[in-house]
Protein backbone atom coordinates (compact mmCIF):
# COMPACT_ATOMS: atom_id res chain seq x y z
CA UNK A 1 0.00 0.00 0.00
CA UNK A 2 2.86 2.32 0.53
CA UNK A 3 4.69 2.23 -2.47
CA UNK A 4 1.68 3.01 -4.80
CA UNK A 5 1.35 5.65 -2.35
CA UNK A 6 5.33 7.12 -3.25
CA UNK A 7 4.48 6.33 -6.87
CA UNK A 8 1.12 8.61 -6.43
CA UNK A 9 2.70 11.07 -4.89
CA UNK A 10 6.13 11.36 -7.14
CA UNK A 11 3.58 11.41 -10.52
CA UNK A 12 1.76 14.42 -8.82
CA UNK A 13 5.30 16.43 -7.57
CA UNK A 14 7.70 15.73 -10.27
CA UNK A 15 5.79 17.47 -13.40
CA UNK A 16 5.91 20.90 -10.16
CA UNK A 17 9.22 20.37 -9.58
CA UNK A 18 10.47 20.04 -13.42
CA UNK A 19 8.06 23.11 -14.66
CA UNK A 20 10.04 25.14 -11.75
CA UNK A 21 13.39 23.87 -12.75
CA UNK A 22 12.68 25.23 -16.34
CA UNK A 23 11.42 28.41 -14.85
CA UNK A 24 14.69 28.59 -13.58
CA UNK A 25 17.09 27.54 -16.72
CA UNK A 26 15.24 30.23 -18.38
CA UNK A 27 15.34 32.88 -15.89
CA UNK A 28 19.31 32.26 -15.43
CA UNK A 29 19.52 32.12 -19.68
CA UNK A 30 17.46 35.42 -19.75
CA UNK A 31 19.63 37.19 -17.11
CA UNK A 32 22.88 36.47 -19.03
CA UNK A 33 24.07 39.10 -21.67
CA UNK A 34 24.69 37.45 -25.08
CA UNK A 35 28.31 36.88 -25.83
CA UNK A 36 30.39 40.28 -27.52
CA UNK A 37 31.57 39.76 -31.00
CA UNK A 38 34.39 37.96 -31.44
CA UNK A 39 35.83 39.15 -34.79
CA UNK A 40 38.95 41.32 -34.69
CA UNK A 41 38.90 44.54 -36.22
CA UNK A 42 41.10 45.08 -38.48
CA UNK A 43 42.31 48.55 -37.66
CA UNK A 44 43.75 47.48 -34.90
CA UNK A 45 47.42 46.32 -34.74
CA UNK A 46 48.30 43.25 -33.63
CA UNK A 47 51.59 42.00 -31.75
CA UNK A 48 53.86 39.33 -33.23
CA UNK A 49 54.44 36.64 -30.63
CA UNK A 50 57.73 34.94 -30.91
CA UNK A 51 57.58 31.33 -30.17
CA UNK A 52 60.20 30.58 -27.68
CA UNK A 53 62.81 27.53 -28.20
CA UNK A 54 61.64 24.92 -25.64
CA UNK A 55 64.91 22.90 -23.26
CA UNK A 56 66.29 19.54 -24.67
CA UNK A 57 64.42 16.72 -22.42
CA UNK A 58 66.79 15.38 -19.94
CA UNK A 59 68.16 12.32 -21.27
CA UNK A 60 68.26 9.46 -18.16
CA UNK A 61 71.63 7.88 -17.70
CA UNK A 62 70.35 4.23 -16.92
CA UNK A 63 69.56 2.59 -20.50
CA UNK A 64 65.98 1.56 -21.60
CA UNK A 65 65.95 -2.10 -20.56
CA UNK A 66 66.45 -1.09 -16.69
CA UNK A 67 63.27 1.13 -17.00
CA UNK A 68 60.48 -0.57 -15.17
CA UNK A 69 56.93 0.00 -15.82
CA UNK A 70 54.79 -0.51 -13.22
CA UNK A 71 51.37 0.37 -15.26
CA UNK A 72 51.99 -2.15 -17.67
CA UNK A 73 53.15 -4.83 -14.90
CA UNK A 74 50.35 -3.86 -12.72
CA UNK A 75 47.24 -4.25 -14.92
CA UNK A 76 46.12 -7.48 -14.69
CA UNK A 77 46.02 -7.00 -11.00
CA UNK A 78 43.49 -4.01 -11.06
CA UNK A 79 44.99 -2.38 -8.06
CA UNK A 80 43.53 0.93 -6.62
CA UNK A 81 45.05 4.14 -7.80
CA UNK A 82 46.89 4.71 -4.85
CA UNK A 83 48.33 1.71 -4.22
CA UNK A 84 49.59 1.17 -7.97
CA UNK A 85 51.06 4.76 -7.52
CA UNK A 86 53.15 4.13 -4.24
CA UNK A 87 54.08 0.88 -5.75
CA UNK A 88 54.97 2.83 -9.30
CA UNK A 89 56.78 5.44 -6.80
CA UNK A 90 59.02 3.20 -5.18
CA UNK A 91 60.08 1.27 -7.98
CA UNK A 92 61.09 4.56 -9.76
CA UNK A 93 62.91 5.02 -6.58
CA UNK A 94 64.77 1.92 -6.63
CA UNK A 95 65.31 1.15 -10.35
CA UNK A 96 63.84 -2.48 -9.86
CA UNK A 97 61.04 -4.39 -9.63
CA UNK A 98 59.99 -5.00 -5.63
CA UNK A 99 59.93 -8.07 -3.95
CA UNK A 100 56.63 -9.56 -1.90
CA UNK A 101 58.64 -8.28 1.73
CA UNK A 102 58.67 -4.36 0.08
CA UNK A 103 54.84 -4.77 -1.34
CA UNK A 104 53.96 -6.34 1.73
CA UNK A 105 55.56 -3.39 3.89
CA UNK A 106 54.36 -0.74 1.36
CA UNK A 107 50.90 -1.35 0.84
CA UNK A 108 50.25 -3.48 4.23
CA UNK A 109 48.66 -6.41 2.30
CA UNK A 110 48.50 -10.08 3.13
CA UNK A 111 51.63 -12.18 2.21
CA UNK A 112 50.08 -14.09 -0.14
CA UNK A 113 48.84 -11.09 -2.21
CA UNK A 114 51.42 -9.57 -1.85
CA UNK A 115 53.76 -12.47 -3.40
CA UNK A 116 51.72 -12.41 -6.02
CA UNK A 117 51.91 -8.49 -6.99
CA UNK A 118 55.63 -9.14 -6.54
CA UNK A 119 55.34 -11.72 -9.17
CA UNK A 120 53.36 -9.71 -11.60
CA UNK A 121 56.46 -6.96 -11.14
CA UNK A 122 58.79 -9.28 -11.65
CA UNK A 123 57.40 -10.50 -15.25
């Protein structure tokens, strides 16, 4: 009995409550001055930017192959943001993949899961 009751009662307020939520778009639309113009006159001068030169990207002294990348490695797992990023943080840290005692320190996890994340770094 309640529940056609709520369905009664939401058929009855909604159409109120939507006609006054219109009332209100348009009031807010009305009360808005249309955008200027946006074309540029042409009489009026117009400064030259010079683009300048951007700095040469730091080149990292370890080669490619030592590079670790935790994204890729962590995936399959489906880890939380923060935990892949503390994980992805450390790594960068130590240049390696981590082993289940540093994931199991770092993101206090059981040592079972945490064997396994170490695993999926390791691949």
């Amino acid at each position: 009995m309640l529940i056609p009751l709520v369905v009664f009662l939401l058929a009855e307020v909604m159409p109120v409550i939507q006609a006054r939520c219109i009332q209100a778009r348009d009031n807010a639309l009305n009360a808005v001055p249309p955008p200027a113009d946006t074309t540029t006159d042409q009489t009026t001068p117009t400064q030259e930017v010079t683009p300048t030169p951007l700095p040469a990207p730091a080149v990292a002294d370890e080669p490619a192959t030592a590079t670790v990348h935790p994204v890729r490695a962590l995936a399959s797992l489906r880890l939380p943001p923060h935990m892949s990023n503390a994980l992805g943080t450390r790594m960068a840290e130590l240049g390696r993949p981590l082993n289940a005692d540093e994931v199991r320190e770092l993101l206090h996890v059981p040592d079972a899961f945490a064997a396994r994340v170490a695993d999926q770094l390791a691949a």
